[in-house]
N, C-alpha and C. Protein backbone atom coordinates (compact mmCIF):
# COMPACT_ATOMS: atom_id res chain seq x y z
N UNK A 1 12.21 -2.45 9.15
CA UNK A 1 11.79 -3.62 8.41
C UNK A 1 10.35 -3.96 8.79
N UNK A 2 9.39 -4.26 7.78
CA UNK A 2 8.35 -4.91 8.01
C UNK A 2 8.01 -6.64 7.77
N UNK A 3 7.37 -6.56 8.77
CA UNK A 3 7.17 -8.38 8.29
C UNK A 3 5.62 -9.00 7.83
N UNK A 4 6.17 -9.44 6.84
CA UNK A 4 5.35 -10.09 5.72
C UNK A 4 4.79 -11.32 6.21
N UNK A 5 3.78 -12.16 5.57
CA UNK A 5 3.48 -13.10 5.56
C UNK A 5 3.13 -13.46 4.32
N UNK A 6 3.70 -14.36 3.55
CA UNK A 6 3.70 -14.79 1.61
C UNK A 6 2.59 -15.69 1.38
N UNK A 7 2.41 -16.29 0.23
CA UNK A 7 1.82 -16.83 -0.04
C UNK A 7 1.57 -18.05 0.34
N UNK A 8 3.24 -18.17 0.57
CA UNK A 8 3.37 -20.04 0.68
C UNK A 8 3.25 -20.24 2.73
N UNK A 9 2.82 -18.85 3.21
CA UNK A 9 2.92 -18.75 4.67
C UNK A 9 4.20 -18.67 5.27
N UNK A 10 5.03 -18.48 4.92
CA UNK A 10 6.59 -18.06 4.91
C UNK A 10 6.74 -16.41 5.74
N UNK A 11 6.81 -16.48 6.82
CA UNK A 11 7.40 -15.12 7.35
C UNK A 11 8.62 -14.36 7.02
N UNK A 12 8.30 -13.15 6.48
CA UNK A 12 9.86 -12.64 5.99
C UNK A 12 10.00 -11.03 6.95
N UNK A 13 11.07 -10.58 7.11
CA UNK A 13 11.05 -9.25 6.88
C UNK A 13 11.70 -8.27 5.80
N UNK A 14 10.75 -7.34 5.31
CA UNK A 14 11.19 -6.48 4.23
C UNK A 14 11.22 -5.06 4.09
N UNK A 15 11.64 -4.01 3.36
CA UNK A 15 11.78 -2.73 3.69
C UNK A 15 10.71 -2.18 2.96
N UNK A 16 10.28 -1.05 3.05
CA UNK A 16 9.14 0.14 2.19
C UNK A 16 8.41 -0.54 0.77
N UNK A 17 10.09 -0.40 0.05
CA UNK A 17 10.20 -0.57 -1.12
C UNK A 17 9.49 -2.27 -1.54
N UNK A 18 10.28 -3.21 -1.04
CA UNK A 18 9.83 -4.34 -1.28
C UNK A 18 8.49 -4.82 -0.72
N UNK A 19 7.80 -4.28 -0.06
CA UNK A 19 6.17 -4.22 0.54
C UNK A 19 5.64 -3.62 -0.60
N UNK A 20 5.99 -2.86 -0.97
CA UNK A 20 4.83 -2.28 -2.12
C UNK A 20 5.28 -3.14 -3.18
N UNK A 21 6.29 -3.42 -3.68
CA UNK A 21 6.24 -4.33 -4.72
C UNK A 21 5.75 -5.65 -4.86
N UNK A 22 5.65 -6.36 -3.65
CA UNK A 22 5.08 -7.54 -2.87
C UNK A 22 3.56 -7.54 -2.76
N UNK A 23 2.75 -6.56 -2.68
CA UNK A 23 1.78 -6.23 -2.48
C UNK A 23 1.02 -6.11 -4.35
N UNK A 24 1.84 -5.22 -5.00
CA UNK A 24 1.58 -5.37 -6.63
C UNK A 24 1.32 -6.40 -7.69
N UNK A 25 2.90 -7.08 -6.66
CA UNK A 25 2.82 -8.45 -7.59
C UNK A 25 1.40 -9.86 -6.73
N UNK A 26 0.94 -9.28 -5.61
CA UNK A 26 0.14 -10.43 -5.05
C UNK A 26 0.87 -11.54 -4.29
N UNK A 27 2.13 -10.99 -3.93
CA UNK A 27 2.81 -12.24 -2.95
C UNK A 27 2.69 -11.96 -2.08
N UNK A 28 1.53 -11.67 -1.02
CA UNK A 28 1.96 -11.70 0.30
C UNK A 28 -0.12 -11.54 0.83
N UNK A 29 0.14 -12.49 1.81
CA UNK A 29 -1.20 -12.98 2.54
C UNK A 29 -1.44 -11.31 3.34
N UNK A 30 -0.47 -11.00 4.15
CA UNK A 30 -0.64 -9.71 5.33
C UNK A 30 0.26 -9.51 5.70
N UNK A 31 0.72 -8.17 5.99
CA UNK A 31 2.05 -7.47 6.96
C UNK A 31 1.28 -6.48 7.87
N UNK A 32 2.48 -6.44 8.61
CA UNK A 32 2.18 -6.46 9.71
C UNK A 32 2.60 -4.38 9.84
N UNK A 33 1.58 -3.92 10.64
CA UNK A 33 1.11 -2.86 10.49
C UNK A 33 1.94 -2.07 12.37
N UNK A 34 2.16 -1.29 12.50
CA UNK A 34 2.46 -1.06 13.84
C UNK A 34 2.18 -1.49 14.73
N UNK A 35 0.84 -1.72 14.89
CA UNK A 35 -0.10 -2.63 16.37
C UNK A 35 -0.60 -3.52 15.95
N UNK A 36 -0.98 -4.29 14.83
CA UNK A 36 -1.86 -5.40 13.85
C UNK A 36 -1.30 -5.53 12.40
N UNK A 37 -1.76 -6.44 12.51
CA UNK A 37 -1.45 -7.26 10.64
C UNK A 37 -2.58 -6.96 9.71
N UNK A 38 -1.93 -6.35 9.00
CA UNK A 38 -2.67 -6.04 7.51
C UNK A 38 -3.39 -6.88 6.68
N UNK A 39 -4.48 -7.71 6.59
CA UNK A 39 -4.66 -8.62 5.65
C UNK A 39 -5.02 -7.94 4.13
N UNK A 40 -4.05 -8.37 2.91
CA UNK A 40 -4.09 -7.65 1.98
C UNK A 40 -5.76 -8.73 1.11
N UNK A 41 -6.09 -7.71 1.08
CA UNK A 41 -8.03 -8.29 -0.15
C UNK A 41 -8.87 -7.53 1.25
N UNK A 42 -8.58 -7.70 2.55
CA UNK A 42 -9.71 -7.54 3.19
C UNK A 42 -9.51 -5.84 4.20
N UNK A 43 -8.34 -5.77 4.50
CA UNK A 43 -7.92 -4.43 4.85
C UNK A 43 -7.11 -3.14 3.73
N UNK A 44 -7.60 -2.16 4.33
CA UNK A 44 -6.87 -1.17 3.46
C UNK A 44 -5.84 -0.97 3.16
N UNK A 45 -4.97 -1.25 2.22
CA UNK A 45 -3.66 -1.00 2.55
C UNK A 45 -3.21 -0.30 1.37
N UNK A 46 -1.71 0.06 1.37
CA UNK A 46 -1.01 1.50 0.62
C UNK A 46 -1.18 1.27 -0.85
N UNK A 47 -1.71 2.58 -1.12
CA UNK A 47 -2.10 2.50 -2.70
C UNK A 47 -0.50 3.09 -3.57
N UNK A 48 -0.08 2.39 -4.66
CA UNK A 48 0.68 2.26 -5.51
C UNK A 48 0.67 3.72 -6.07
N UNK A 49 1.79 4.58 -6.91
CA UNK A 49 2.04 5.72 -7.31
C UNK A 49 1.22 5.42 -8.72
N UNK A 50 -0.08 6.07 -9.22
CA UNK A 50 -0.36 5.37 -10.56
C UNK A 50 -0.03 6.85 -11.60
N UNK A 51 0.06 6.45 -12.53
CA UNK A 51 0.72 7.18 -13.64
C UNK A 51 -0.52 7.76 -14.43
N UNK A 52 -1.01 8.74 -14.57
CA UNK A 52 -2.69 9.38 -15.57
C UNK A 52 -1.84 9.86 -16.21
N UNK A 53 -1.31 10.02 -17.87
CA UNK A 53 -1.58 10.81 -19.00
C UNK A 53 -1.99 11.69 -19.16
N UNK A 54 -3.41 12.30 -18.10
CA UNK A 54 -4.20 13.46 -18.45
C UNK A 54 -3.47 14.54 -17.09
N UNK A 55 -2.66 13.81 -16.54
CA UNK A 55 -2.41 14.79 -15.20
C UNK A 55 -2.87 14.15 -14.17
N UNK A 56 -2.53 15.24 -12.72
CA UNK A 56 -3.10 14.40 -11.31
C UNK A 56 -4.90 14.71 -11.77
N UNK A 57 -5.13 13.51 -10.68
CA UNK A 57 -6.52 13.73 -10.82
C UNK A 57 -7.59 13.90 -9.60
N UNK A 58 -6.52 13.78 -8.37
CA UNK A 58 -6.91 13.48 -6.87
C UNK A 58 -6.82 14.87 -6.40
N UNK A 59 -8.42 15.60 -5.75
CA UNK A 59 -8.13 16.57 -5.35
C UNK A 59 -7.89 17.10 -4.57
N UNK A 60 -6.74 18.13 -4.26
CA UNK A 60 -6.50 19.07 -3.45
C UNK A 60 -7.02 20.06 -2.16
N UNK A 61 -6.85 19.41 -0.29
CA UNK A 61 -7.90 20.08 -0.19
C UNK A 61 -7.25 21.14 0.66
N UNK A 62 -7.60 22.44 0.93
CA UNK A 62 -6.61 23.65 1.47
C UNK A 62 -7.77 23.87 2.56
N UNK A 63 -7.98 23.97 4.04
CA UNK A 63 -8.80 24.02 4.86
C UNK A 63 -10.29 23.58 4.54
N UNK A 64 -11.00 24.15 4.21
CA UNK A 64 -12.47 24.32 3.87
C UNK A 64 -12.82 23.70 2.30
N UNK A 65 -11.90 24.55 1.40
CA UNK A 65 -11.93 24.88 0.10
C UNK A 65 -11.13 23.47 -1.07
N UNK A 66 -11.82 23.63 -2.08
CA UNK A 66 -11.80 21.96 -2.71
C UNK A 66 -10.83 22.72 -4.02
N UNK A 67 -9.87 22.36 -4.17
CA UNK A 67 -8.49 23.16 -5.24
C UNK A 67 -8.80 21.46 -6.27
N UNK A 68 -9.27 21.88 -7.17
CA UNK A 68 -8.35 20.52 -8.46
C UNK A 68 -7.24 20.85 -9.17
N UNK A 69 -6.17 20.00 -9.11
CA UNK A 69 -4.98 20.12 -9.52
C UNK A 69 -4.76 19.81 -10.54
């Protein structure tokens, strides 16, 4: 379980799934990261599965060598 901090400053704990959805919809100030808290606008945090039409678009890298997928 990870623990959240919401909008309304409400501490929760939640699983994988409901962090990323929490994070999508904009309910949550920061969670809390293994050693530190995440502040979501100002730290990096997990990017969402996005859907391209044209295919993947993020490239592939195999040691040295730059593969587009």
């Amino acid at each position: 379980m990870i623990g959240v901090i919401k909008n309304n400053f409400n501490k929760e704990f939640v699983n994988e799934h409901a962090l990323d959805n929490l994070i999508a919809a904009d309910k949550i100030i920061a969670f809390n990261r293994s050693k530190e808290w995440a502040v979501v606008g100002r730290d990096s945090v997990r990017k969402l599965n996005t859907y391209y039409p044209e295919g993947e678009r993020r490239r592939i890298t195999y040691g040295n060598d730059f593969i587009m997928k």
